[in-house]
Protein backbone atom coordinates (compact mmCIF):
# COMPACT_ATOMS: atom_id res chain seq x y z
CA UNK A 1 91.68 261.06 36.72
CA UNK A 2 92.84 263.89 34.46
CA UNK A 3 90.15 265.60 33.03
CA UNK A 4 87.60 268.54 33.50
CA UNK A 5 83.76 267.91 34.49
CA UNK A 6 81.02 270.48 33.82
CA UNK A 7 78.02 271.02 35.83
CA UNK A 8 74.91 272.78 34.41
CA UNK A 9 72.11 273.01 37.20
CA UNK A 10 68.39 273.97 35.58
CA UNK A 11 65.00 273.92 37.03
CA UNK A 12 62.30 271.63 35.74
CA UNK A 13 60.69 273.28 33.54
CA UNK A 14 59.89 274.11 29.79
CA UNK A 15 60.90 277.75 30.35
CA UNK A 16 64.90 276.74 31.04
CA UNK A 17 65.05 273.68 28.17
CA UNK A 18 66.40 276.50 25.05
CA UNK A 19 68.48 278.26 27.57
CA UNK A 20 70.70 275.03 28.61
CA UNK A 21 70.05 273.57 24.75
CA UNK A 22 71.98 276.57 23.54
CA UNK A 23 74.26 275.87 26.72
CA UNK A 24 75.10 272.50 25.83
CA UNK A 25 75.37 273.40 22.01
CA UNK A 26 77.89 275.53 22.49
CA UNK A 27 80.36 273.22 25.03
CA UNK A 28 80.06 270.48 22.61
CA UNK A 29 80.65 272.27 19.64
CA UNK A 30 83.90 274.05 21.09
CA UNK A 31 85.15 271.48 23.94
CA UNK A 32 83.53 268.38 23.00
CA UNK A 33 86.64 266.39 25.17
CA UNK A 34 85.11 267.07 28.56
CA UNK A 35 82.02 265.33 30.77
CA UNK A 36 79.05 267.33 31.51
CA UNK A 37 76.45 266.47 34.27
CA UNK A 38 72.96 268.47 33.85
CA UNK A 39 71.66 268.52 37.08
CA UNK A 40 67.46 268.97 36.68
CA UNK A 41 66.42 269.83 40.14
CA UNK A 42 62.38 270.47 41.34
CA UNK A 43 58.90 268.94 41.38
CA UNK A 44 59.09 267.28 38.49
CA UNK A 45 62.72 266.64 37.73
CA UNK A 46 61.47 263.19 37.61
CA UNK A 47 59.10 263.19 35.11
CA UNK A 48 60.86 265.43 32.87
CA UNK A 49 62.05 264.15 29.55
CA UNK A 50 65.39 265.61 28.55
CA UNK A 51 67.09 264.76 25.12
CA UNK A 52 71.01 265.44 26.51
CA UNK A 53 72.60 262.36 27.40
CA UNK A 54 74.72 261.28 24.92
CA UNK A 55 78.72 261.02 24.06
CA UNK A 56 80.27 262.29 27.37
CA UNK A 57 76.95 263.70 29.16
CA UNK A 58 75.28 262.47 31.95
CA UNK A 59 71.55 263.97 33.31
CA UNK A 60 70.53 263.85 36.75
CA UNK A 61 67.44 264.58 38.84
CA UNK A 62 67.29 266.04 41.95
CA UNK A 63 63.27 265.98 43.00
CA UNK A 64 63.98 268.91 45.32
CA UNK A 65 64.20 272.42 43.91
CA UNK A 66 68.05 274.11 44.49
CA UNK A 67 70.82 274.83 42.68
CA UNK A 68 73.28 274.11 45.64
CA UNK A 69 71.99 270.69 46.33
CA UNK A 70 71.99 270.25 42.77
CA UNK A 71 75.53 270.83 42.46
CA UNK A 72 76.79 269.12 45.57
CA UNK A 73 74.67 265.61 44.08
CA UNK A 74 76.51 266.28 41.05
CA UNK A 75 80.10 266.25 42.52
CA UNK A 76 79.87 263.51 44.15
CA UNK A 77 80.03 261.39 40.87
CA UNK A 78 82.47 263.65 39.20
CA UNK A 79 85.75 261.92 39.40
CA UNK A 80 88.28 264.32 37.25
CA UNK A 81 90.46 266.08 38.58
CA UNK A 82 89.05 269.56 37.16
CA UNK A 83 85.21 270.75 37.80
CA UNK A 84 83.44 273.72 36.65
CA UNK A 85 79.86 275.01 37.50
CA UNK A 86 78.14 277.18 34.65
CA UNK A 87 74.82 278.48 34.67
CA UNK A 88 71.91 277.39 32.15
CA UNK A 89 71.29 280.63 30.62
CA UNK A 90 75.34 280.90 29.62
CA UNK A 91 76.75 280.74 26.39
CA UNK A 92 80.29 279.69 26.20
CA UNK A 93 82.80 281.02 23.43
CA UNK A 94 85.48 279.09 21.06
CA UNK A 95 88.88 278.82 23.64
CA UNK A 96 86.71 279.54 26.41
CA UNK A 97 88.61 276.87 28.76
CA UNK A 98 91.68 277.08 27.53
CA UNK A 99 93.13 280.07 29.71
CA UNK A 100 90.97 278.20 32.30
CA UNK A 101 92.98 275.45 31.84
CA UNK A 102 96.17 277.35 31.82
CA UNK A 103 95.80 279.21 35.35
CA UNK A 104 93.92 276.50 37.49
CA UNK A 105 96.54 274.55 38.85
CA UNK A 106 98.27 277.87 39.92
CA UNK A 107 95.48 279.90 41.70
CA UNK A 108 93.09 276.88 42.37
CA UNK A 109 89.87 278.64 41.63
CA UNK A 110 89.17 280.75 38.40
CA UNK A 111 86.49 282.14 36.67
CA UNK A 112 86.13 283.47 32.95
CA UNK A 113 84.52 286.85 32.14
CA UNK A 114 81.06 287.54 31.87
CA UNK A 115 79.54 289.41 28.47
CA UNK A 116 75.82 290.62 29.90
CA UNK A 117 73.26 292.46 27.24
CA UNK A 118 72.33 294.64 30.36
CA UNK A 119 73.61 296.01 33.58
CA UNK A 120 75.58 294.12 35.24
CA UNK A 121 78.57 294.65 37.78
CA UNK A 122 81.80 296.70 36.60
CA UNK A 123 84.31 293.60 35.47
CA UNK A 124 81.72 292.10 33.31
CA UNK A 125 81.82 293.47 30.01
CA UNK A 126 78.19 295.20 29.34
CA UNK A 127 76.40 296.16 27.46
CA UNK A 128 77.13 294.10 24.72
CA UNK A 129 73.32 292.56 23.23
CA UNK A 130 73.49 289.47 21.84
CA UNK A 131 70.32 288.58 22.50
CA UNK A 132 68.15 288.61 25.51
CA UNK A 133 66.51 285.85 24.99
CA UNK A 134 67.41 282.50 23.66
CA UNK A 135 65.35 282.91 20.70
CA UNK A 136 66.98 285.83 19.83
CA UNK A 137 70.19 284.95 20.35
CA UNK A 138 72.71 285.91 17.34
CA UNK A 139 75.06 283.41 17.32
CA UNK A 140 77.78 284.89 14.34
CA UNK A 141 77.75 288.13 16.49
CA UNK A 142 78.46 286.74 19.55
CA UNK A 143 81.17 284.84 17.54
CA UNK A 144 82.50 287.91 15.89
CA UNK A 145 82.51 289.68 19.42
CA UNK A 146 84.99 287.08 20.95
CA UNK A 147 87.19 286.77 17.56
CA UNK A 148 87.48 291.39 17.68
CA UNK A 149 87.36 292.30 21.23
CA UNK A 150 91.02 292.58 22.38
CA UNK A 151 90.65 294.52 25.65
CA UNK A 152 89.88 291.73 27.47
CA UNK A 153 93.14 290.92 29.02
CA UNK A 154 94.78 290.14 32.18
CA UNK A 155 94.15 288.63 35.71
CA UNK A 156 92.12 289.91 38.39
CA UNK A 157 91.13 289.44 41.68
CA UNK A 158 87.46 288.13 41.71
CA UNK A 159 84.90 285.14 42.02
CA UNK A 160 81.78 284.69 39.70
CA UNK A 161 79.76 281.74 37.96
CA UNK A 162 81.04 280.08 35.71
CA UNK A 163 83.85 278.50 38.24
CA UNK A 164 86.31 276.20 37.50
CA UNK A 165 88.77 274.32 40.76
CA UNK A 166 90.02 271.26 41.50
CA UNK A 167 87.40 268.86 42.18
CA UNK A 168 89.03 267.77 45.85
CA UNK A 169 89.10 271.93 46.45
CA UNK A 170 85.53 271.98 46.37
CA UNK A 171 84.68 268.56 47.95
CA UNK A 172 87.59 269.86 50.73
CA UNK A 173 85.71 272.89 52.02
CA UNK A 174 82.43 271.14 51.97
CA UNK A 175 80.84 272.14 48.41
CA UNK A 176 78.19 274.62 48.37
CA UNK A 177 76.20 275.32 51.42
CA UNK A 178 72.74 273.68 50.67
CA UNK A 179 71.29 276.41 53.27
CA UNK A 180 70.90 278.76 50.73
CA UNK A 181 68.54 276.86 48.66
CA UNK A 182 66.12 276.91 46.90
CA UNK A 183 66.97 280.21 45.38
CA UNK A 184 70.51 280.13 45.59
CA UNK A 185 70.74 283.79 45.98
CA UNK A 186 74.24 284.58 48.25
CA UNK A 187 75.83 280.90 47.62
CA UNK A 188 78.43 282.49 45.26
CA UNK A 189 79.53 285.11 47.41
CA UNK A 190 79.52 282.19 50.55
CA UNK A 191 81.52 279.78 48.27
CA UNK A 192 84.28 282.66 48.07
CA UNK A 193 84.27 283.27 51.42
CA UNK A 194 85.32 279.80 51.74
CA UNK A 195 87.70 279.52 49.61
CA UNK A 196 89.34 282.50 50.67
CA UNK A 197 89.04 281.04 54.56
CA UNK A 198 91.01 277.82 52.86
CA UNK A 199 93.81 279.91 51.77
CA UNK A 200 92.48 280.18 48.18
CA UNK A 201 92.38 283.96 46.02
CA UNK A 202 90.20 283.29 43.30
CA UNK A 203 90.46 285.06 40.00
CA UNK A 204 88.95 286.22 37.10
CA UNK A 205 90.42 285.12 33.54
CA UNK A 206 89.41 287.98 31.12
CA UNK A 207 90.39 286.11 28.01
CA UNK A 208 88.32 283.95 28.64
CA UNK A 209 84.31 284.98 27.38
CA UNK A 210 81.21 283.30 28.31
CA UNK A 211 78.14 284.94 27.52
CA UNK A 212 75.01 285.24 30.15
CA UNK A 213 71.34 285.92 29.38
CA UNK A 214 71.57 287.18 33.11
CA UNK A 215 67.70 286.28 33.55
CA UNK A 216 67.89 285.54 37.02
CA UNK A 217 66.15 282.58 37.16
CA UNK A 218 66.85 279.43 35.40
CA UNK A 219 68.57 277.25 37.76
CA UNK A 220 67.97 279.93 40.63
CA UNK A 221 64.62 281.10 39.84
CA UNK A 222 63.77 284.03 42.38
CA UNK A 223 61.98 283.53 45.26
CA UNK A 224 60.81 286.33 47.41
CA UNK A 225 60.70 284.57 50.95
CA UNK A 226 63.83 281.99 50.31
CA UNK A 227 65.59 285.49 48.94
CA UNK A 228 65.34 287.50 51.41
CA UNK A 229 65.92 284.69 53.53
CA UNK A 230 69.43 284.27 52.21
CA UNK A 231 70.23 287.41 53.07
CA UNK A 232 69.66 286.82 56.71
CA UNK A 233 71.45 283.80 56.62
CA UNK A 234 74.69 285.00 55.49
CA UNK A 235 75.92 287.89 58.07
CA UNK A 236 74.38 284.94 60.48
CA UNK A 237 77.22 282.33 59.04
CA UNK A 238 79.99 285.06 58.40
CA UNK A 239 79.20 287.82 61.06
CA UNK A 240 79.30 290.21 58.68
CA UNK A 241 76.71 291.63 55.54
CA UNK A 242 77.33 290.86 52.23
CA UNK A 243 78.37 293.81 50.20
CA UNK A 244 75.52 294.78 48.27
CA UNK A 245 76.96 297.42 46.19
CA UNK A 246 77.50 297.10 42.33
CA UNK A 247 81.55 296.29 43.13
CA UNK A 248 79.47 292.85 45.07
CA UNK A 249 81.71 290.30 42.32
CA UNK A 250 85.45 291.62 43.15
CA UNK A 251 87.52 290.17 45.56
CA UNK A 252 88.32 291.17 48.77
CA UNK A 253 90.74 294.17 50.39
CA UNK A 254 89.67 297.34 48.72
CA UNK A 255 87.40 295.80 45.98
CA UNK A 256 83.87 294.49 47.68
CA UNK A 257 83.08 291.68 49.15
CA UNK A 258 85.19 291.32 52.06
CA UNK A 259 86.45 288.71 54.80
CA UNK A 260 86.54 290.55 57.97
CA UNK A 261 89.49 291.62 59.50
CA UNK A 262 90.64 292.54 63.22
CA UNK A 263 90.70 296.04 61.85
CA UNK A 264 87.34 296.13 59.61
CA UNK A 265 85.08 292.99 61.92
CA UNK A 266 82.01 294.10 59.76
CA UNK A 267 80.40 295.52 57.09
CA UNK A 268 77.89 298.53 57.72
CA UNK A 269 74.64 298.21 57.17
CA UNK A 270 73.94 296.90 53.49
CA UNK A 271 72.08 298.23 50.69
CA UNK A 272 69.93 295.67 50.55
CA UNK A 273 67.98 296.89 54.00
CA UNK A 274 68.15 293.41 55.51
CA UNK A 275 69.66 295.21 58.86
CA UNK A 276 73.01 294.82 60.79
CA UNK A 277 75.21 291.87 61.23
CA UNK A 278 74.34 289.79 64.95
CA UNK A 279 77.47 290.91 66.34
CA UNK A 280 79.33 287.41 65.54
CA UNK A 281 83.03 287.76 65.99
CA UNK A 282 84.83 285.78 62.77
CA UNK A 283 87.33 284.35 65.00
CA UNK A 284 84.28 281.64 65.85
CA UNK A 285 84.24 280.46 62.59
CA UNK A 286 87.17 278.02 62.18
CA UNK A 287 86.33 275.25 60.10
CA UNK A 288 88.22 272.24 59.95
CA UNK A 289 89.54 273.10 56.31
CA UNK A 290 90.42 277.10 57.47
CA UNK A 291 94.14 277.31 55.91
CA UNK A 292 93.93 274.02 54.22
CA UNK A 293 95.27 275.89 51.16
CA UNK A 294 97.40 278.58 52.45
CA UNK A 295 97.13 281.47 54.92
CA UNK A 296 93.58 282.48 55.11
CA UNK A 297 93.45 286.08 53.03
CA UNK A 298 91.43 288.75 54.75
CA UNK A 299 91.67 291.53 52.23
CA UNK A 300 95.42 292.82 51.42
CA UNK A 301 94.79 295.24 49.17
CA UNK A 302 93.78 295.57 45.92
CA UNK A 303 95.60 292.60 45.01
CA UNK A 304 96.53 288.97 46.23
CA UNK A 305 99.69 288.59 44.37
């Protein structure tokens, strides 16, 4: 059915509860017309009491701690024809979806712009403090930041949380890889390596603003063993290393994180010290869904189009 569904994973615990309440707040208040599934995964996602269903949200709870299981139980009882995964600790702004909305159906996979209070990679718009904290978060100047800013235009190459794609996109190439739970930490960058094996260049909206605490935890919440474990895992799916380098949320060709080509198999050694890829050739890793969208795109340039 027509129709977008929104999926907000958090942890279990008190810690995360303001961070998606000001999450939820701020959907309802500017998009109140779409579904929203909060997905509470970890020990004790059972007994946890949560105050959020209502008109048009659904809660779920996933006993096991991961954000990518989370997500995948999630999807399978979306049934419109639009999804979009946002982080707890995100604050979205009035219009948010709307250029969403507008560019979906044409590139298949988009993403708004992230506005971070600290460091964060070059596309995202920082610093710009509206609060580190949810406590401290100043809702009229976050407001009057998204009604002033007017650099914030154009398309761009590019993949980040929040993501919005057709629901049957994501179910298609298998949803997220649950491998990289419980952390979480490389899913994003595996998800668009997928979608650019199935033919699909995602990019980033810039008029479109959603604000991120950028705690790194709430529905992630950093492990050091399953962290460092994701890091292994990747170059052992892909054959090549993640790009750990600040440009790690473009897109592909000259830009960061790259799909091998014939040309460039591999990516040196990365900055993250987790050693060289295994020497796995990317020809061996045809899934059944490789081109389901297109030509695969293995970095053209600086852009798709």
């Amino acid at each position: 059915m027509k129709g977008l569904t929104i999926i907000i994973p958090t942890l279990a615990d008190k810690e995360a509860e303001p961070y998606l309440r000001l999450c939820l707040e701020a959907i309802k208040e500017v998009s109140p017309e779409h579904r929203i599934i909060v997905a509470v995964n970890g020990s004790g996602a059972e007994e946890t009491q949560t105050n959020f269903d209502g008109a048009n949200t659904m809660v779920i709870k996933i006993p096991e701690k991961g954000q990518c299981r989370a997500v995948n139980r999630a999807v399978e009882l979306v049934d419109t024809e639009y999804m979009l995964v946002i982080n707890d600790d995100m604050v979205v702004s009035p219009d948010w979806d709307k250029p969403l909305l507008e560019n979906i159906e044409k590139y298949k996979c988009v993403s708004p712009n992230l506005v971070e209070p600290g460091g964060g990679a070059p596309p995202f718009l920082t610093p710009n403090d509206f609060g580190k904290t949810a406590e401290k978060f100043d809702a009229r100047a976050w407001l009057e930041f998204t009604k002033t800013h007017k650099d914030n235009i154009g398309i761009e190459d590019g993949y980040n949380l929040p993501f919005m794609t057709l629901t049957e996109v994501f179910k298609g190439i298998g949803g997220y890889d649950e491998k990289y739970d419980p952390s979480g930490s490389n899913s994003d960058p595996d998800m668009m390596c997928s979608m650019m094996l199935a033919g699909i260049a995602p990019k980033r909206i810039r008029t479109s603003l959603v604000y991120h605490f950028s705690l790194g935890r709430g529905s992630m919440e950093r492990d050091a063993g399953a962290f460092w474990h994701n890091w292994r895992y990747f170059p052992q799916k892909w054959g090549f290393e993640r790009d750990a380098t600040e440009r790690i949320w473009y897109g592909a060709g000259e830009n960061g994180t790259r799909i091998p080509t014939k040309e460039r198999p591999y990516i040196s050694e990365s900055a993250a010290g987790a050693g060289k890829h295994p020497g796995k050739d990317w020809l061996e890793y045809k899934p059944e869904w490789m081109g389901k969208y297109g030509e695969p795109i293995f970095g053209k340039g600086k852009f798709y189009d």
